[in-house]
C-alpha atoms as a PDB file:
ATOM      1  CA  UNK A   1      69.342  24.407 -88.735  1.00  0.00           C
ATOM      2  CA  UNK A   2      69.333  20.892 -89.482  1.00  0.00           C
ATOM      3  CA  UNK A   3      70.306  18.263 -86.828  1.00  0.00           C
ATOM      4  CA  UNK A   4      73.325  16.782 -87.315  1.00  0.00           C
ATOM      5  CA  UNK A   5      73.288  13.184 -88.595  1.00  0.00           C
ATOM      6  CA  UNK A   6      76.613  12.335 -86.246  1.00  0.00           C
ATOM      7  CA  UNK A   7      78.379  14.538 -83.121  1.00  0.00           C
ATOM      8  CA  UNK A   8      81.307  13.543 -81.360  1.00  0.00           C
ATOM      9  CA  UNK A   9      82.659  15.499 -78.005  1.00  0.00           C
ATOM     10  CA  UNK A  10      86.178  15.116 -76.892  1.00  0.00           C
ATOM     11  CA  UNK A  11      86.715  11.409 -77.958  1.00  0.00           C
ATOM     12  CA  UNK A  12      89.743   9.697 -76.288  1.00  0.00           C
ATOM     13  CA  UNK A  13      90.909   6.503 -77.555  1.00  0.00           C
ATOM     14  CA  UNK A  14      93.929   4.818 -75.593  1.00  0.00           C
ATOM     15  CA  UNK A  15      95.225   1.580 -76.707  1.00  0.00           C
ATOM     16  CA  UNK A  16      96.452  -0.740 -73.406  1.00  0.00           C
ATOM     17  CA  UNK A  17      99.339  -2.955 -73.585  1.00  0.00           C
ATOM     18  CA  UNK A  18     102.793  -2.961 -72.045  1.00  0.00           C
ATOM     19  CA  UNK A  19     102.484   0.660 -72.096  1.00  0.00           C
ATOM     20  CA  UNK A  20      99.433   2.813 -72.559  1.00  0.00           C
ATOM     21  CA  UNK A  21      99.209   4.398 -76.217  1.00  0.00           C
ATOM     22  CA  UNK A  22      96.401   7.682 -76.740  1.00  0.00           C
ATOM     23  CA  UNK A  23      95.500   7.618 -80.018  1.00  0.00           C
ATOM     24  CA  UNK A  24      93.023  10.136 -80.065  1.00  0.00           C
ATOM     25  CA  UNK A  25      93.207  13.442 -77.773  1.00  0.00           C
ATOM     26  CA  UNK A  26      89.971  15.049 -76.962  1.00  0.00           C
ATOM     27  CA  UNK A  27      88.635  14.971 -80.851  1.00  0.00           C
ATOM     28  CA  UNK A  28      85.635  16.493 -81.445  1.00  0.00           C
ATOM     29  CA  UNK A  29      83.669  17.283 -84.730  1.00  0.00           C
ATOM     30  CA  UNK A  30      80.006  17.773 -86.447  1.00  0.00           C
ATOM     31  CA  UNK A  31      78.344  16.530 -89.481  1.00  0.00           C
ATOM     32  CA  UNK A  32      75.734  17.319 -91.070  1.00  0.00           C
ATOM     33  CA  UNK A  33      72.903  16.094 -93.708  1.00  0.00           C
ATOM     34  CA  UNK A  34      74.196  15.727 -96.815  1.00  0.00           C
ATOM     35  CA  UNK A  35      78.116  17.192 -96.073  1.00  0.00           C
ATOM     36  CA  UNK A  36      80.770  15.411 -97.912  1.00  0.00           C
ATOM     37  CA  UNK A  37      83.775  15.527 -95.289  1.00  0.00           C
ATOM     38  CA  UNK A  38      87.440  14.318 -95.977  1.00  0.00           C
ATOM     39  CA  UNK A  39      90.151  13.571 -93.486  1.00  0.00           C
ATOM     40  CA  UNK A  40      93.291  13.796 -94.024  1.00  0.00           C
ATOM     41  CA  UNK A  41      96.364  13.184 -92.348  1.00  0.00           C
ATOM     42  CA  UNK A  42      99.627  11.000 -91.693  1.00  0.00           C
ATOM     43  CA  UNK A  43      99.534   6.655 -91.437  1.00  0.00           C
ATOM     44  CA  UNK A  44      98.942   6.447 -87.806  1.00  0.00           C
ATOM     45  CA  UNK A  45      97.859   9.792 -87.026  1.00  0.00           C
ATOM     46  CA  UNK A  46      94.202   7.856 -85.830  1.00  0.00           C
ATOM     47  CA  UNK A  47      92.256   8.312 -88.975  1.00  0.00           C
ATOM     48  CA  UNK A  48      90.664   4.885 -88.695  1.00  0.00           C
ATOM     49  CA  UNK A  49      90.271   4.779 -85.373  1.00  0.00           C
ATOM     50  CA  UNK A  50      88.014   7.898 -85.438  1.00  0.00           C
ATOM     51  CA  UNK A  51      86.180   6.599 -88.254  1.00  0.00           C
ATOM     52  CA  UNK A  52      85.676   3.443 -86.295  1.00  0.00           C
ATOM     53  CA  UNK A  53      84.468   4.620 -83.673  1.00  0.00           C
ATOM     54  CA  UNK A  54      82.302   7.408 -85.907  1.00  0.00           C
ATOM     55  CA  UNK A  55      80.745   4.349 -87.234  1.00  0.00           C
ATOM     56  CA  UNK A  56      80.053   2.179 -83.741  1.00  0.00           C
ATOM     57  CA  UNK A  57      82.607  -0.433 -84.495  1.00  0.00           C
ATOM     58  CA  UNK A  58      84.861   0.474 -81.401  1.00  0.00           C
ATOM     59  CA  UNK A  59      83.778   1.865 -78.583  1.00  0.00           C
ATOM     60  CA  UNK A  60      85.958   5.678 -76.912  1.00  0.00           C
ATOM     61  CA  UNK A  61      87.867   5.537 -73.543  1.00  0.00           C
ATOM     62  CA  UNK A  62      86.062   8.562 -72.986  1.00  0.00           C
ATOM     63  CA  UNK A  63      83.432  11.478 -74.604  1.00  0.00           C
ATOM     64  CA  UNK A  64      80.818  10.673 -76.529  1.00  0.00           C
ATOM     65  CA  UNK A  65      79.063  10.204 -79.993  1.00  0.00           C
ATOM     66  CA  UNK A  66      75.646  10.529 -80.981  1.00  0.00           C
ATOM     67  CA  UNK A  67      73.642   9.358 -84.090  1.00  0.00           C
ATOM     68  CA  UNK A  68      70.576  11.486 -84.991  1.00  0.00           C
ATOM     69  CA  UNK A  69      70.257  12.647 -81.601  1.00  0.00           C
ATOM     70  CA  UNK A  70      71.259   8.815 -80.077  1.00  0.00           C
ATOM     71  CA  UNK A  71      74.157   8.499 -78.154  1.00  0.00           C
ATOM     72  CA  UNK A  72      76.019   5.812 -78.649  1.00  0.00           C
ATOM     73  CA  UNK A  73      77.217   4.975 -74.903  1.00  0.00           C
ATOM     74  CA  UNK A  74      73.346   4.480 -74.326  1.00  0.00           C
ATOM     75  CA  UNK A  75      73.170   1.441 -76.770  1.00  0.00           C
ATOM     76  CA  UNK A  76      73.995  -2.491 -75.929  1.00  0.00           C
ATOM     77  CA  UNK A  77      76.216  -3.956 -78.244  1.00  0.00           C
ATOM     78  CA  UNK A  78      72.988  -5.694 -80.430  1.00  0.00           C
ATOM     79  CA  UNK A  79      71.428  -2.093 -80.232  1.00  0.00           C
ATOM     80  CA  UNK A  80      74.316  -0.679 -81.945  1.00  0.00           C
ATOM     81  CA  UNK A  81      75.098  -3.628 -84.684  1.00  0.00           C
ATOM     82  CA  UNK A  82      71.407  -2.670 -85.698  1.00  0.00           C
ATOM     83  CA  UNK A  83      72.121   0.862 -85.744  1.00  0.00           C
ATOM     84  CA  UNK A  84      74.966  -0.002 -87.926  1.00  0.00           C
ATOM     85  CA  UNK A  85      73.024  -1.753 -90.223  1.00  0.00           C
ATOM     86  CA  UNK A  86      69.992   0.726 -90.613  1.00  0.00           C
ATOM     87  CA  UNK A  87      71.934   3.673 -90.600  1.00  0.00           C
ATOM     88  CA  UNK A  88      75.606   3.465 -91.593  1.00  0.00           C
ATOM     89  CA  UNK A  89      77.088   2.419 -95.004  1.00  0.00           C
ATOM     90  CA  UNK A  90      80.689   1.017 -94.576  1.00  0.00           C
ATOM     91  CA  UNK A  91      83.244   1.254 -97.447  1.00  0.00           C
ATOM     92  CA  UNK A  92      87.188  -0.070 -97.235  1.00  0.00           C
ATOM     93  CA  UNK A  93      90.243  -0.058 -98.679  1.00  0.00           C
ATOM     94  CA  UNK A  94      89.402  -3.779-100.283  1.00  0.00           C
ATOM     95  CA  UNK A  95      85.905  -4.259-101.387  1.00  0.00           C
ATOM     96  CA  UNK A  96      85.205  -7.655 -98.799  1.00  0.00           C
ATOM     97  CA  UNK A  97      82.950  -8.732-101.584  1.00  0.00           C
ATOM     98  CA  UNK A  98      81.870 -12.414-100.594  1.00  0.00           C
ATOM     99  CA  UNK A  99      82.876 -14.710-103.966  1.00  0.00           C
ATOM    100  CA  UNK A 100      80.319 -17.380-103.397  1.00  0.00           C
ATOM    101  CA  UNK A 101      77.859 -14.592-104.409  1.00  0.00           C
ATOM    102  CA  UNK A 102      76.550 -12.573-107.389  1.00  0.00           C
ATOM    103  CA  UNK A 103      77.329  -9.017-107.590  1.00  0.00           C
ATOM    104  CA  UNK A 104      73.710  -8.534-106.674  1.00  0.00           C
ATOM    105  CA  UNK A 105      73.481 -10.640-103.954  1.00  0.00           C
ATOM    106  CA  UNK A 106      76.439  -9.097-102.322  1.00  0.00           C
ATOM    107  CA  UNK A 107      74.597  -5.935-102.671  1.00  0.00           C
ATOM    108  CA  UNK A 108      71.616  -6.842-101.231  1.00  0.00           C
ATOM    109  CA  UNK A 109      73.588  -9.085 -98.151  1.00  0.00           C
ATOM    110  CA  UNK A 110      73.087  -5.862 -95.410  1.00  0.00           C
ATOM    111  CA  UNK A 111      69.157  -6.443 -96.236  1.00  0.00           C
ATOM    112  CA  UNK A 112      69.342  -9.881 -96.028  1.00  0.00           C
ATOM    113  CA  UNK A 113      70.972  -9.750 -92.620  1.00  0.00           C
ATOM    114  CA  UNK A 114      68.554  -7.258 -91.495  1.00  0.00           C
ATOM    115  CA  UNK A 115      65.441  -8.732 -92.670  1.00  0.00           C
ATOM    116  CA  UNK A 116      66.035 -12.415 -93.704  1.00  0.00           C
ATOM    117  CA  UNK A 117      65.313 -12.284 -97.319  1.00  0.00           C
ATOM    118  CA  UNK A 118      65.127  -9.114 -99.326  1.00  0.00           C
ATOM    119  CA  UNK A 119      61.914  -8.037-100.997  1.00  0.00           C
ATOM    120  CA  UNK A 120      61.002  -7.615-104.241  1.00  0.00           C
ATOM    121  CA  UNK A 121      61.399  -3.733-103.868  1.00  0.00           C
ATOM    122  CA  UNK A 122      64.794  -4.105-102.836  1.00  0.00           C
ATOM    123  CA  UNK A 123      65.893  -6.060-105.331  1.00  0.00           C
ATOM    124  CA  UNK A 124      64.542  -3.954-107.659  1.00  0.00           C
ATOM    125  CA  UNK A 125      65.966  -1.013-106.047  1.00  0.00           C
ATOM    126  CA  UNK A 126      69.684  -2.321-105.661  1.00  0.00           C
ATOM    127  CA  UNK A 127      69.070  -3.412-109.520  1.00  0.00           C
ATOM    128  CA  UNK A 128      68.680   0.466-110.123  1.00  0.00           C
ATOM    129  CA  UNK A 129      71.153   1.459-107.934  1.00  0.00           C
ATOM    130  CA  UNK A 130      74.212  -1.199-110.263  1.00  0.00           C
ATOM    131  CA  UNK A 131      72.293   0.234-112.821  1.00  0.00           C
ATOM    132  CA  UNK A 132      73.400   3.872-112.320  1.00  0.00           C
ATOM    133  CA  UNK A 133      76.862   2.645-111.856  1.00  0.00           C
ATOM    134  CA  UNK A 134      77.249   0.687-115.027  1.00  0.00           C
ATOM    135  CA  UNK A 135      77.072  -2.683-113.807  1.00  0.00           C
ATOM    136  CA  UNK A 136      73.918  -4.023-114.756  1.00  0.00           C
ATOM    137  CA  UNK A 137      75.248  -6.132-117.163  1.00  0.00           C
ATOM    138  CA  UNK A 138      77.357  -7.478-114.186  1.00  0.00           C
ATOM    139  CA  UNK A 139      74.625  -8.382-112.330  1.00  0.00           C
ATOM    140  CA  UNK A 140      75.149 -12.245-111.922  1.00  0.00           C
ATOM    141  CA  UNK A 141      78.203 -12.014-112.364  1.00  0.00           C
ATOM    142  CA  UNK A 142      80.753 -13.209-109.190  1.00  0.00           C
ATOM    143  CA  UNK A 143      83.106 -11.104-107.732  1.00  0.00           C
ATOM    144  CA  UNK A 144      86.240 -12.896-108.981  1.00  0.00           C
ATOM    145  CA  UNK A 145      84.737 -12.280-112.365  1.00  0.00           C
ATOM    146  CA  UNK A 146      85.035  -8.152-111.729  1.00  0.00           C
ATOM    147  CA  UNK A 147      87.448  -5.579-112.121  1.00  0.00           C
ATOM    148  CA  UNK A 148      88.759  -3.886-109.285  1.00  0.00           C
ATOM    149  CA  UNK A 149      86.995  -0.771-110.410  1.00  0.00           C
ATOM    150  CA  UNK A 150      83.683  -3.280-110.773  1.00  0.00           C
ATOM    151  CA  UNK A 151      84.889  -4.927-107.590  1.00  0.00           C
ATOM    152  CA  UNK A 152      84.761  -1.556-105.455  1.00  0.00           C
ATOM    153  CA  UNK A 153      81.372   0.054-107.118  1.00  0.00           C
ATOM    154  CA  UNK A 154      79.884  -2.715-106.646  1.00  0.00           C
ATOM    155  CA  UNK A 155      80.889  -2.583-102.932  1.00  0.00           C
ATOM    156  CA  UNK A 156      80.175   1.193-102.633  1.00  0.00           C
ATOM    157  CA  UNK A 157      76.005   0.206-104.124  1.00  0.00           C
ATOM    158  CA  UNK A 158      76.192  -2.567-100.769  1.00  0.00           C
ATOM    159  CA  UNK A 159      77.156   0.731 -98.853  1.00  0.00           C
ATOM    160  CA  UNK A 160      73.852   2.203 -99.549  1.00  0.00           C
ATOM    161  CA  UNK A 161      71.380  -0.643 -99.986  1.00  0.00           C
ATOM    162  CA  UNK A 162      69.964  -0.065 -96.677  1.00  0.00           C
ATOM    163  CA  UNK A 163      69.561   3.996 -97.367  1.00  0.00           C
ATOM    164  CA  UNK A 164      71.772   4.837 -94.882  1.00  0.00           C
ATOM    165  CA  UNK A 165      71.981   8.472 -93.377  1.00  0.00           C
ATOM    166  CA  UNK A 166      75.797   7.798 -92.609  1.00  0.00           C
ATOM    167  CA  UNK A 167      78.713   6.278 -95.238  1.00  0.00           C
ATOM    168  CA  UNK A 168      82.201   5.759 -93.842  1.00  0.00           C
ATOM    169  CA  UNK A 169      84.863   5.252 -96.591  1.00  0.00           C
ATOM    170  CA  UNK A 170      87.810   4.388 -95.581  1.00  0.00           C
ATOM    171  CA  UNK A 171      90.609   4.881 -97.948  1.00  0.00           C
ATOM    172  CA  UNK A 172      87.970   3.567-101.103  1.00  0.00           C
ATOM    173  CA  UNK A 173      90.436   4.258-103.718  1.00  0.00           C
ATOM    174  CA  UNK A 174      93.691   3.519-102.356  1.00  0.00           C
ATOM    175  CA  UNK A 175      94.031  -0.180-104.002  1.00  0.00           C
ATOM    176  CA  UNK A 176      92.693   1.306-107.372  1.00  0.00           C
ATOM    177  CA  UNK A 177      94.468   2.384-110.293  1.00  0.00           C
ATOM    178  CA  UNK A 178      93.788   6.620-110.994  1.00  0.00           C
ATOM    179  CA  UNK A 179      91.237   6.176-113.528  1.00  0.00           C
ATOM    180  CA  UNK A 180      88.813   3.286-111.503  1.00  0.00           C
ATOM    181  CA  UNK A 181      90.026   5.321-108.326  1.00  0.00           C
ATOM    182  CA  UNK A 182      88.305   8.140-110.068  1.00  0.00           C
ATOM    183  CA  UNK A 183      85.803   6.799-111.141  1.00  0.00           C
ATOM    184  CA  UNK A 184      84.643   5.076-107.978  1.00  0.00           C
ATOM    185  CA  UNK A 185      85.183   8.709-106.079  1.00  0.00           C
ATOM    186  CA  UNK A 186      82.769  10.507-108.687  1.00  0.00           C
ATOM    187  CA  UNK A 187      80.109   7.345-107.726  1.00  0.00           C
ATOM    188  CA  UNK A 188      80.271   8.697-103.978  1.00  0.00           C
ATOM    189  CA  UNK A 189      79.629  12.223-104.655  1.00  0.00           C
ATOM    190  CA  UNK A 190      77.070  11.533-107.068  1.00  0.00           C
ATOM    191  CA  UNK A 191      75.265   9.614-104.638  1.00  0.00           C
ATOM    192  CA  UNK A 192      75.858  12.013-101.861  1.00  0.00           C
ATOM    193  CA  UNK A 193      74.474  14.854-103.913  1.00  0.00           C
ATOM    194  CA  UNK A 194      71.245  12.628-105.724  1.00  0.00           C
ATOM    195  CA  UNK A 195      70.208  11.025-102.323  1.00  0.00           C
ATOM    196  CA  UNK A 196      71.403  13.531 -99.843  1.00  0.00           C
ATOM    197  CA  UNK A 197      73.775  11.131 -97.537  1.00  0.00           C
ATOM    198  CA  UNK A 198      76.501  12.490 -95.675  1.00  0.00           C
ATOM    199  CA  UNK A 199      80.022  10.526 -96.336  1.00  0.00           C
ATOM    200  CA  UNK A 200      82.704  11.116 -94.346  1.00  0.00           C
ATOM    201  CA  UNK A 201      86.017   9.807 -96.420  1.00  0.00           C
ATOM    202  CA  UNK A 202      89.669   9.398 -95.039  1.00  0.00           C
ATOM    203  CA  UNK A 203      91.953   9.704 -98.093  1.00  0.00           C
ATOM    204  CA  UNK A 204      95.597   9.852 -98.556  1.00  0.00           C
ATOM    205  CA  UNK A 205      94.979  11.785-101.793  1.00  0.00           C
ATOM    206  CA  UNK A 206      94.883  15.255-101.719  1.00  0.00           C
ATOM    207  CA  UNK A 207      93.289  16.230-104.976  1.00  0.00           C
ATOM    208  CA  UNK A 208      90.054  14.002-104.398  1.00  0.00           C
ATOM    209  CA  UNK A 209      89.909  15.650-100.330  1.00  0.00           C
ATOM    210  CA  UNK A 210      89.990  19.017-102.095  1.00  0.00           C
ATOM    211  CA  UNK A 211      86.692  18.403-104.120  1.00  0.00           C
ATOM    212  CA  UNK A 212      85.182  17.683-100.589  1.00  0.00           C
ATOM    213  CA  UNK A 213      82.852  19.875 -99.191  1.00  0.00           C
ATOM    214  CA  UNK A 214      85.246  20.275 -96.007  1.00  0.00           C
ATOM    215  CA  UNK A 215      88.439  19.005 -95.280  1.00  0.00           C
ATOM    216  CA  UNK A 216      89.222  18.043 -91.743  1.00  0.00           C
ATOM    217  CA  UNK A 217      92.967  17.204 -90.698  1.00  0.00           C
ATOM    218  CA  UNK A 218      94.192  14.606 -87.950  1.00  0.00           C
ATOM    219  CA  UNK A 219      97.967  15.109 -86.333  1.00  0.00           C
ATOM    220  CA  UNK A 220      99.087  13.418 -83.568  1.00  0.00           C
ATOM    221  CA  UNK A 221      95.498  12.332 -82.652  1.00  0.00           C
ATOM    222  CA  UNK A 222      94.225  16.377 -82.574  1.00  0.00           C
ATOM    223  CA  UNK A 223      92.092  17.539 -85.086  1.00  0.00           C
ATOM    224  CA  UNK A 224      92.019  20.870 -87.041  1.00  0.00           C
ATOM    225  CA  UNK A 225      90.307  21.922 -90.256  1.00  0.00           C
ATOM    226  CA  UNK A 226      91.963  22.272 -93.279  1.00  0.00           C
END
């Protein structure tokens, strides 16, 4: 069997103010190469939070996660911002394109953090990539100049210009209108099926979860299949 690309065992998440709020109660869950996983469940149920944390941009108050085999409680704060960057692909609700770049260039910005300046194989490669989304017409084009639908492709290619193992999605066609929303859905499962990545997606719609290879359900900060 396969290892999994992420693990999490009994994370806790408890937000501290005037009084102490859990958010997530003992959640665990497995997920492996190439599984398309939805989660599902109620605003404030801890959806985001779990994906969050999934995808080392908050840290548990207790259990632990693991990447490939690395846990993440092992990793400094720079070790895990280059994790993220190698090895996750982050999608939102709003596409965070930056509007003083092309469509390209915002593609290609994870690489150019990582590395400096991209190569000529990744340019080429994120090229393909718009390419097989119907954009590369678009491809000097600046975001204010997109469609939404254009707007959020464009910002689900970023999501896997540095091949990641891992994409997060977090609500990626919420703001979209139901033909771009699915349009931009049909992108992610293409992508997970062609190149074999493993997407976890937290949707409020329940007909694009059902086309998921699982469905996993968060209540009260407990989570169930189905």
């Amino acid at each position: 069997m396969a290892e999994p690309i992420v693990e999490a065992r009994e994370i806790r998440k408890t937000y501290f103010g005037a009084e102490p709020v859990e958010v997530l109660h003992g959640v665990s869950l497995t997920i492996c190469p190439g599984e398309f996983t939805a989660v599902v469940g109620q605003s404030g149920s801890g959806k985001s939070t779990l994906l969050n944390i999934l995808g080392a941009l908050d840290r548990p108050t207790s259990g632990s996660v693991a990447l490939e085999g690395r846990p993440y409680q092992e990793l400094s704060d720079n070790a895990l911002a280059d994790l993220r960057n190698c090895k996750i692909g982050f999608i939102f609700q709003y596409h965070y394109l930056l509007d003083e770049f092309t469509c390209l260039e915002n593609v290609l910005m994870p690489l150019t953090i990582r590395k400096g300046a991209p190569g000529p194989e990744d340019v080429a490669r994120a090229t393909e990539l718009l390419r097989r989304v119907g954009l590369d017409h678009r491809l000097r084009n600046r975001p204010p100049a997109l469609s939404g639908g254009e707007q959020q492709r464009t910002a689900v290619v970023r999501a896997l210009a540095n091949e990641p193992r891992l994409v997060l999605a977090n609500e990626p066609t919420e703001n979209l209108d139901s033909i771009s929303g699915r349009q931009v859905f049909e992108l992610m499962r293409s992508m997970n099926r062609d190149l074999g990545i493993a997407f976890i997606m937290v949707t409020h719609d329940d007909r694009l979860a059902a086309e998921a290879d699982r469905i996993l359900r968060i209540q009260d900060g407990c989570l169930s299949a189905g």
